[in-house]
C-alpha atoms as a PDB file:
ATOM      1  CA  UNK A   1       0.000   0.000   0.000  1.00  0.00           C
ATOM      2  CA  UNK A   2       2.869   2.371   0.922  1.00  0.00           C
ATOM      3  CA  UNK A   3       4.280   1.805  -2.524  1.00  0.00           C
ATOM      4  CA  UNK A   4       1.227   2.856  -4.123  1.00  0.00           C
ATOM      5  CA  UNK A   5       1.103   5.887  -2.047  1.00  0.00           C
ATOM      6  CA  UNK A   6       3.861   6.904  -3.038  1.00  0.00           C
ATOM      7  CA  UNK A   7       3.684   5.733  -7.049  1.00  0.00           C
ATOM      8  CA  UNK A   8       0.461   7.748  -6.738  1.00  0.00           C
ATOM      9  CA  UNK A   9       2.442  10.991  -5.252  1.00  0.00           C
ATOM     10  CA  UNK A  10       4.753  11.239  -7.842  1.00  0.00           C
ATOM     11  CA  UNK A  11       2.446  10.741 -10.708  1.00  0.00           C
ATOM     12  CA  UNK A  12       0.255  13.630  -9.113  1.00  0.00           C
ATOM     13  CA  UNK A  13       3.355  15.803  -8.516  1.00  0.00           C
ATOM     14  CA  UNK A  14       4.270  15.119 -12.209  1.00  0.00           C
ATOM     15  CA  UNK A  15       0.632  16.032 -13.588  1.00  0.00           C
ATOM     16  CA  UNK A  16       0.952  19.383 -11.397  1.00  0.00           C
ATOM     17  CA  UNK A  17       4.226  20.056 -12.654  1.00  0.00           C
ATOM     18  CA  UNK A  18       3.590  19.487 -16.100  1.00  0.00           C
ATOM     19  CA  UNK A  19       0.358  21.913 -15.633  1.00  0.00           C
ATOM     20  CA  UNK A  20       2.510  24.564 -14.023  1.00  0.00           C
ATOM     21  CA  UNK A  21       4.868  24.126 -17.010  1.00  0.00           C
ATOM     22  CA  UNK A  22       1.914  24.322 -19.616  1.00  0.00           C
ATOM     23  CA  UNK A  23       1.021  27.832 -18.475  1.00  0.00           C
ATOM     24  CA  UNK A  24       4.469  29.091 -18.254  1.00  0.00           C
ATOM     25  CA  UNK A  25       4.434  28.095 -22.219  1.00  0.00           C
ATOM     26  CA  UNK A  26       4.187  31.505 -24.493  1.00  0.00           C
ATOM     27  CA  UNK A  27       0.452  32.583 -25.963  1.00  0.00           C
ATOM     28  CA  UNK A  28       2.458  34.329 -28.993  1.00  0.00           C
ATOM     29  CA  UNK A  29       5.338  33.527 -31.312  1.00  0.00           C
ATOM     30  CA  UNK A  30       7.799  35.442 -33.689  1.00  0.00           C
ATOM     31  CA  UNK A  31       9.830  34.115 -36.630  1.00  0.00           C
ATOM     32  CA  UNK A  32      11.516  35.200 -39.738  1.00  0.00           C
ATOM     33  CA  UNK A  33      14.317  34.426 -41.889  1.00  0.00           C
ATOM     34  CA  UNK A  34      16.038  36.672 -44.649  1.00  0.00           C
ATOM     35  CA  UNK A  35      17.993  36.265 -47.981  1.00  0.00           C
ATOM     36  CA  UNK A  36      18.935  37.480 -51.279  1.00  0.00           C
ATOM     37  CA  UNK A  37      17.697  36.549 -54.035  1.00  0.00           C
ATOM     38  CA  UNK A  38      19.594  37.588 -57.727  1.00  0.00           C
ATOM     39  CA  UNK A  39      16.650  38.866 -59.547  1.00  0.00           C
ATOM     40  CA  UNK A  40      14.536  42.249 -59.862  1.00  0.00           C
ATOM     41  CA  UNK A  41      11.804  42.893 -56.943  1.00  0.00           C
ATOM     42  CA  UNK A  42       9.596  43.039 -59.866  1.00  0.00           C
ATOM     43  CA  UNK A  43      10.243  39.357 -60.646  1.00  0.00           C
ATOM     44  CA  UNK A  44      10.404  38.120 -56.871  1.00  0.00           C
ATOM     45  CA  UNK A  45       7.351  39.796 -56.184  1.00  0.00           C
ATOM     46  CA  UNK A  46       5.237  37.483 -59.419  1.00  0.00           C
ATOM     47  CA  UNK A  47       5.923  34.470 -57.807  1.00  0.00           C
ATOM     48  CA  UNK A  48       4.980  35.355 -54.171  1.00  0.00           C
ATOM     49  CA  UNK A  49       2.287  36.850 -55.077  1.00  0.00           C
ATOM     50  CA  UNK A  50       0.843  34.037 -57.147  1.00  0.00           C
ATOM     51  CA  UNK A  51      -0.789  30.288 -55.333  1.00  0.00           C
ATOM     52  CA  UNK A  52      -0.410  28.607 -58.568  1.00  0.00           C
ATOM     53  CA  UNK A  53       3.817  28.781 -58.023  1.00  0.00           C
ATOM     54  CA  UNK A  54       3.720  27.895 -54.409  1.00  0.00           C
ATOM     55  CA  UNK A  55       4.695  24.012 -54.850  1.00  0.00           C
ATOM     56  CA  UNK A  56       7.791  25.195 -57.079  1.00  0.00           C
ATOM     57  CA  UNK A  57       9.704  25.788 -53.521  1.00  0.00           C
ATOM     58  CA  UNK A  58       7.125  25.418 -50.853  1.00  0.00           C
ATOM     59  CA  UNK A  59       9.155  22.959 -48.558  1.00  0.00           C
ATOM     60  CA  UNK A  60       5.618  21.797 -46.758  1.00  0.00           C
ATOM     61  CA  UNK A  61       4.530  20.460 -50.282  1.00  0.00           C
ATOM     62  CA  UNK A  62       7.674  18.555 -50.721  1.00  0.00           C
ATOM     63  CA  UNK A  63       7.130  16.650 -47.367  1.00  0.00           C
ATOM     64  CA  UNK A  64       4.342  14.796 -48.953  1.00  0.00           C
ATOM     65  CA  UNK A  65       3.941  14.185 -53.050  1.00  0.00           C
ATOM     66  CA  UNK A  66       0.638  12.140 -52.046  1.00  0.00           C
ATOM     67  CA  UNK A  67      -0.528  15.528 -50.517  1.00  0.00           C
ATOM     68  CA  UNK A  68      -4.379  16.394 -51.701  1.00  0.00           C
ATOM     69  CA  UNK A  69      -5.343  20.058 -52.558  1.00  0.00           C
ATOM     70  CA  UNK A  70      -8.150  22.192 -53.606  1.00  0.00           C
ATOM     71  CA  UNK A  71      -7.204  25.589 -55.380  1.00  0.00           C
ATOM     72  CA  UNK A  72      -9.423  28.793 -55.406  1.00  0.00           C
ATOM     73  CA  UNK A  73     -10.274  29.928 -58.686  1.00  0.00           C
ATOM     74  CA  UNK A  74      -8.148  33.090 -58.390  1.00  0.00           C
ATOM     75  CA  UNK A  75      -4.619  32.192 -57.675  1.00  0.00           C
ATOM     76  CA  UNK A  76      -2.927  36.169 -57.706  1.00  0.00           C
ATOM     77  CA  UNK A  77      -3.479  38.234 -55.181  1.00  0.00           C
ATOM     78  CA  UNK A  78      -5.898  39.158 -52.214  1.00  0.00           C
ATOM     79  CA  UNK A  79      -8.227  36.631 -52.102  1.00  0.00           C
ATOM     80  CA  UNK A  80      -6.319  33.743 -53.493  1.00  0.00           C
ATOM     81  CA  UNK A  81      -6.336  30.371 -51.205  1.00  0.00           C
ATOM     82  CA  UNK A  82      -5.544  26.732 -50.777  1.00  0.00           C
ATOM     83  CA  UNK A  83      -6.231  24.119 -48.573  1.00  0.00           C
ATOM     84  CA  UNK A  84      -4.705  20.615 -48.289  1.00  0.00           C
ATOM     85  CA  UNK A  85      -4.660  17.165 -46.376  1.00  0.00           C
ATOM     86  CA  UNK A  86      -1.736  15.035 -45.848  1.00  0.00           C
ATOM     87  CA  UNK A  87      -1.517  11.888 -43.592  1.00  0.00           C
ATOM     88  CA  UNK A  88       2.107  13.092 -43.128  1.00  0.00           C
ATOM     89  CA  UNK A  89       1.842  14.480 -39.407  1.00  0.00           C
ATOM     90  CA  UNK A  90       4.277  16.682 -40.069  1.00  0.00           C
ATOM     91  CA  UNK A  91       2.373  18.276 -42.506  1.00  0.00           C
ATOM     92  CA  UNK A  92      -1.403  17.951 -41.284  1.00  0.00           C
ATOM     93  CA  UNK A  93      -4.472  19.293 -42.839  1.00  0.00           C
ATOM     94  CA  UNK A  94      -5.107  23.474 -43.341  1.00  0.00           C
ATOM     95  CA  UNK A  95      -5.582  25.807 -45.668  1.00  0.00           C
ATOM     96  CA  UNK A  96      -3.940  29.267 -46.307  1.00  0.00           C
ATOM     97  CA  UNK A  97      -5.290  32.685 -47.404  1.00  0.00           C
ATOM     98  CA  UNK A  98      -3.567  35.218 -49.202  1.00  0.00           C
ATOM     99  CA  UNK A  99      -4.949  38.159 -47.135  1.00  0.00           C
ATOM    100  CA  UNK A 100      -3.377  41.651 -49.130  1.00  0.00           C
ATOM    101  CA  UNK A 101      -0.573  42.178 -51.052  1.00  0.00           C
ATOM    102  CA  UNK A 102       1.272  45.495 -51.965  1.00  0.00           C
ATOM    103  CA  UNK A 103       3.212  45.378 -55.289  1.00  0.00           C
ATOM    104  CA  UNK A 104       6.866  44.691 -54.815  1.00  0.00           C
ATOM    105  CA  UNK A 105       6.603  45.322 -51.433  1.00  0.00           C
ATOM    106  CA  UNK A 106       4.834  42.978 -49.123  1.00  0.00           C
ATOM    107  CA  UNK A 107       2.652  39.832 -49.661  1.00  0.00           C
ATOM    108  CA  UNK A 108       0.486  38.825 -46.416  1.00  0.00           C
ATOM    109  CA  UNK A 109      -0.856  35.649 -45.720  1.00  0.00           C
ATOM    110  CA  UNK A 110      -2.769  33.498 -43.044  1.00  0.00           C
ATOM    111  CA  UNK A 111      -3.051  30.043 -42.198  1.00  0.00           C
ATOM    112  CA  UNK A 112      -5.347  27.514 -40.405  1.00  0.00           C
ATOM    113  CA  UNK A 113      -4.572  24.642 -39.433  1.00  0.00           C
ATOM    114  CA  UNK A 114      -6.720  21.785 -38.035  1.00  0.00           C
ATOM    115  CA  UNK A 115      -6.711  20.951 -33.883  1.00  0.00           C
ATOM    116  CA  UNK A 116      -5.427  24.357 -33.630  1.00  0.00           C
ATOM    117  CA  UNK A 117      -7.217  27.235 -32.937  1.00  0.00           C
ATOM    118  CA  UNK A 118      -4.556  30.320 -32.708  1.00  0.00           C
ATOM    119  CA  UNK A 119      -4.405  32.473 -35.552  1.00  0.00           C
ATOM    120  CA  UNK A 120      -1.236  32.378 -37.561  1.00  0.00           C
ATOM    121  CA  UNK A 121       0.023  34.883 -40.460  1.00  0.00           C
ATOM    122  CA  UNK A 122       2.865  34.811 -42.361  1.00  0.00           C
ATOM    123  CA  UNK A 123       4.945  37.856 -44.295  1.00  0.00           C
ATOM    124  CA  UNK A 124       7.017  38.270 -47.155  1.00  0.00           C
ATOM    125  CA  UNK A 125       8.625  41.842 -47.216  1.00  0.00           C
ATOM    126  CA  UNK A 126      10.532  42.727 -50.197  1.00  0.00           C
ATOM    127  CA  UNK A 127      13.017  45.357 -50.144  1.00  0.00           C
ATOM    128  CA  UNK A 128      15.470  45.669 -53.492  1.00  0.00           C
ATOM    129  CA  UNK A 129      19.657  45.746 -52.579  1.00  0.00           C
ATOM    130  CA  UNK A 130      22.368  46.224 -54.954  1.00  0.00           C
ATOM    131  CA  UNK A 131      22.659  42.167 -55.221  1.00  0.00           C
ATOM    132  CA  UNK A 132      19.006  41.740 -56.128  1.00  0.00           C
ATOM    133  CA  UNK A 133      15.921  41.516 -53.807  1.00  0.00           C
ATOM    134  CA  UNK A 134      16.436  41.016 -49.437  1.00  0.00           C
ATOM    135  CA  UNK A 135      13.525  38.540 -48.704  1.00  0.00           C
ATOM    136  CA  UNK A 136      12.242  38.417 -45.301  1.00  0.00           C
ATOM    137  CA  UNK A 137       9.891  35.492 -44.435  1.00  0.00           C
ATOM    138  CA  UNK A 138       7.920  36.290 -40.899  1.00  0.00           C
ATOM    139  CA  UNK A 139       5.878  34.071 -38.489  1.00  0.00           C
ATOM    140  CA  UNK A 140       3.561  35.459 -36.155  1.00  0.00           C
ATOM    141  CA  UNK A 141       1.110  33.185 -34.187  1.00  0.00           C
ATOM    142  CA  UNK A 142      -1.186  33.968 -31.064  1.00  0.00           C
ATOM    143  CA  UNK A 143      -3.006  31.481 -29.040  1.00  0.00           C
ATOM    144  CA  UNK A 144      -3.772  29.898 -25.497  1.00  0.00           C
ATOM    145  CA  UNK A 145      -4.753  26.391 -26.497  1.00  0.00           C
ATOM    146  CA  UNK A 146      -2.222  23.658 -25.120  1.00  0.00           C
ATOM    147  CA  UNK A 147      -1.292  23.023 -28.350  1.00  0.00           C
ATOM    148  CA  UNK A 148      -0.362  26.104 -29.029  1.00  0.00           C
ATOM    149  CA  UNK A 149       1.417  27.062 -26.631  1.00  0.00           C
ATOM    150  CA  UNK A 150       3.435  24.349 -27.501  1.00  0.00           C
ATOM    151  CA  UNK A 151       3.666  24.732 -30.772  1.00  0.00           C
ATOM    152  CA  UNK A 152       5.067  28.419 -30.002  1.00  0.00           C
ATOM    153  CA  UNK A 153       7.454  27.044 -27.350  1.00  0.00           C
ATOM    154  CA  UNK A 154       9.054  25.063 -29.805  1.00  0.00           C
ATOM    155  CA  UNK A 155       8.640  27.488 -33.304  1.00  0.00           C
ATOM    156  CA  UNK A 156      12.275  27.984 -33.949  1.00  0.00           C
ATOM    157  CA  UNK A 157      12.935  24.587 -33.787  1.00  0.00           C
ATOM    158  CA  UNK A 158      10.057  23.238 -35.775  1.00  0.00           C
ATOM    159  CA  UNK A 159       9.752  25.977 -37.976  1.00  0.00           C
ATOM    160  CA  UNK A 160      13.114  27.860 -38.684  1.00  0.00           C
ATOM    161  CA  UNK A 161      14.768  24.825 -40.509  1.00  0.00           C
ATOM    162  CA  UNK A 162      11.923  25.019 -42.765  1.00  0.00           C
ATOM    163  CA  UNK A 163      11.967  28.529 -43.324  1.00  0.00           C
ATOM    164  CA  UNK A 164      15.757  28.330 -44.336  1.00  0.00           C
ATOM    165  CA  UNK A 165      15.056  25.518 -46.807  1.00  0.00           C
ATOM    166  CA  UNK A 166      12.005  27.228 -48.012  1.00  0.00           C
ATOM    167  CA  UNK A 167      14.073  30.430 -48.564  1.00  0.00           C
ATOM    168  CA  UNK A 168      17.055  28.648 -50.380  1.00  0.00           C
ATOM    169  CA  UNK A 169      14.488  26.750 -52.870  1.00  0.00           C
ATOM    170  CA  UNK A 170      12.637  29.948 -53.689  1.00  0.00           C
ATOM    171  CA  UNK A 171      15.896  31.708 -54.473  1.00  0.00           C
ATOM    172  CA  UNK A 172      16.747  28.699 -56.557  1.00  0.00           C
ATOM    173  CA  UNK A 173      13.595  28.650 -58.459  1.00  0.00           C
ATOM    174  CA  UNK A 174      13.338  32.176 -59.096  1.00  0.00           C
ATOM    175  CA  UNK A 175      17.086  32.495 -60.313  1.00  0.00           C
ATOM    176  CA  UNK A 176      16.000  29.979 -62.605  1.00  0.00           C
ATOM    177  CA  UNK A 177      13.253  31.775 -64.073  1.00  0.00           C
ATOM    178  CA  UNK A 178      13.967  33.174 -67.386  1.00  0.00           C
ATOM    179  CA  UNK A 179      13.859  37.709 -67.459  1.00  0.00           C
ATOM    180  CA  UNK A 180      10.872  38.594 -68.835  1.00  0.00           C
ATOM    181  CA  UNK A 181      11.290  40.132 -72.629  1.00  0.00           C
ATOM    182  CA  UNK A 182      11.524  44.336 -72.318  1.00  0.00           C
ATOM    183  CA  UNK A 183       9.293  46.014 -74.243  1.00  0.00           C
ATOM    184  CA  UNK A 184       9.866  47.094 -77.223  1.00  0.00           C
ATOM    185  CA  UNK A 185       9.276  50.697 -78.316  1.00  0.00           C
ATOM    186  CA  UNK A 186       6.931  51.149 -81.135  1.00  0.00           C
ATOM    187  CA  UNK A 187       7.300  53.980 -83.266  1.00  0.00           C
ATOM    188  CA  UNK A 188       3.902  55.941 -83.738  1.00  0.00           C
ATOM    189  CA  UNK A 189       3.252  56.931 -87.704  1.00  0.00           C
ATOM    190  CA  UNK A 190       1.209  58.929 -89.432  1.00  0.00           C
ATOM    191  CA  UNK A 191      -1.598  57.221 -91.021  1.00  0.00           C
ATOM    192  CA  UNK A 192      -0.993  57.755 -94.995  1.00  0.00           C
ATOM    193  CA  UNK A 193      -4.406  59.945 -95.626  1.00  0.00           C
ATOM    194  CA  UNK A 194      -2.567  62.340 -93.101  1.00  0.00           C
ATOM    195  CA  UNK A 195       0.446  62.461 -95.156  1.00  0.00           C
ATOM    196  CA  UNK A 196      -0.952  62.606 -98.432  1.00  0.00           C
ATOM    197  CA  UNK A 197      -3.179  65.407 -97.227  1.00  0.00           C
ATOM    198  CA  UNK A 198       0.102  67.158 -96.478  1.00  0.00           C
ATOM    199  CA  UNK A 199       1.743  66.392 -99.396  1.00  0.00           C
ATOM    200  CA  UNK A 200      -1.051  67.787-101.371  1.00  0.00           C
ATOM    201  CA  UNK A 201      -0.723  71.085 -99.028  1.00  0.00           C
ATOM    202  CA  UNK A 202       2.780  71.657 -99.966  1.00  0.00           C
ATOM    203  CA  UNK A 203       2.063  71.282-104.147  1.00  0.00           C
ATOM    204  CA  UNK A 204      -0.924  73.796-103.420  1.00  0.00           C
ATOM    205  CA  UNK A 205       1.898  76.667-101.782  1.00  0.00           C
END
């Protein structure tokens, strides 16, 4: 009996200790991650700014090829959105919004994700350098749940790696991308009743 007394004391001391940790855990979370990528702001901004390009270097979407996902209509912009499901745990089920964008500036997303009831959002802010385009990639999650809590204890862990690979592949895909054609300069002319009416103006003098 003794023994189970005290088996039962430390399992209770653990459970109140592990409580005592749990709200100790942080209701809010901030990541990001920056690089350079060779190419115009013009060009880094096209593919941010656009769904339909997110599974050239998303590193989520490589975790699981057998991934399912549903695509909105519109792809560019505010508006645009995406959900999946994946039996891969760590990729899960969610979706993701593409809440505003401002042209070669800053692309702003959110993202659910399912079991989890924070809200998360993730940045992309653009700024052009002398080597190309400075990309920063931000995380920015509150929430009180357990799981969150956790999840936001651990975010650099979990997430940074992630971010860095996800940086590196975007550079690598955009770099990759061929310049888009300048345009050429067309030469406005006179239509030939216009000339011919000034040619006949100049016999007349």
């Amino acid at each position: 009996m003794k023994i189970l007394k005290i088996i039962g004391l430390v399992v209770l001391g653990l459970i109140v200790i592990g409580a005592i940790w749990l709200f100790t855990l942080p209701t809010e979370a901030h990541l990001e991650r920056t690089t350079t990528i060779k190419a115009p702001v013009e060009k880094v901004f096209a593919v941010i700014n656009d769904f339909g390009q997110t599974k050239n270097w998303n590193p989520w979407m490589k975790k699981d090829p057998n991934a399912k996902y549903i695509y909105a209509d519109n792809l560019v912009g505010a508006g645009a959105w995406y959900s999946w499901t994946s039996e891969n745990e760590e990729v899960g089920n969610g979706r993701q919004d593409l809440l505003s964008s401002i042209t070669n500036e800053n692309v702003k997303t959110s993202m659910g994700f399912e079991g989890m009831t924070g809200t998360y959002t993730a940045d992309f802010i653009l700024k052009p350098s002398e080597e190309g385009t400075e990309v920063t990639w931000t995380f920015d999650g509150k929430g009180d749940q357990m799981m969150d809590r956790i999840f936001f204890n651990f975010s650099e862990k979990w997430l940074g790696p992630s971010y860095e690979e996800g940086l590196l592949a975007l550079a690598k895909y955009i770099e990759g991308l061929p310049d888009p054609e300048p345009e050429m300069e067309v030469e406005t002319m006179e239509s030939d009743s216009t000339m011919m009416e000034e040619a006949s103006e100049v016999v007349e003098e």
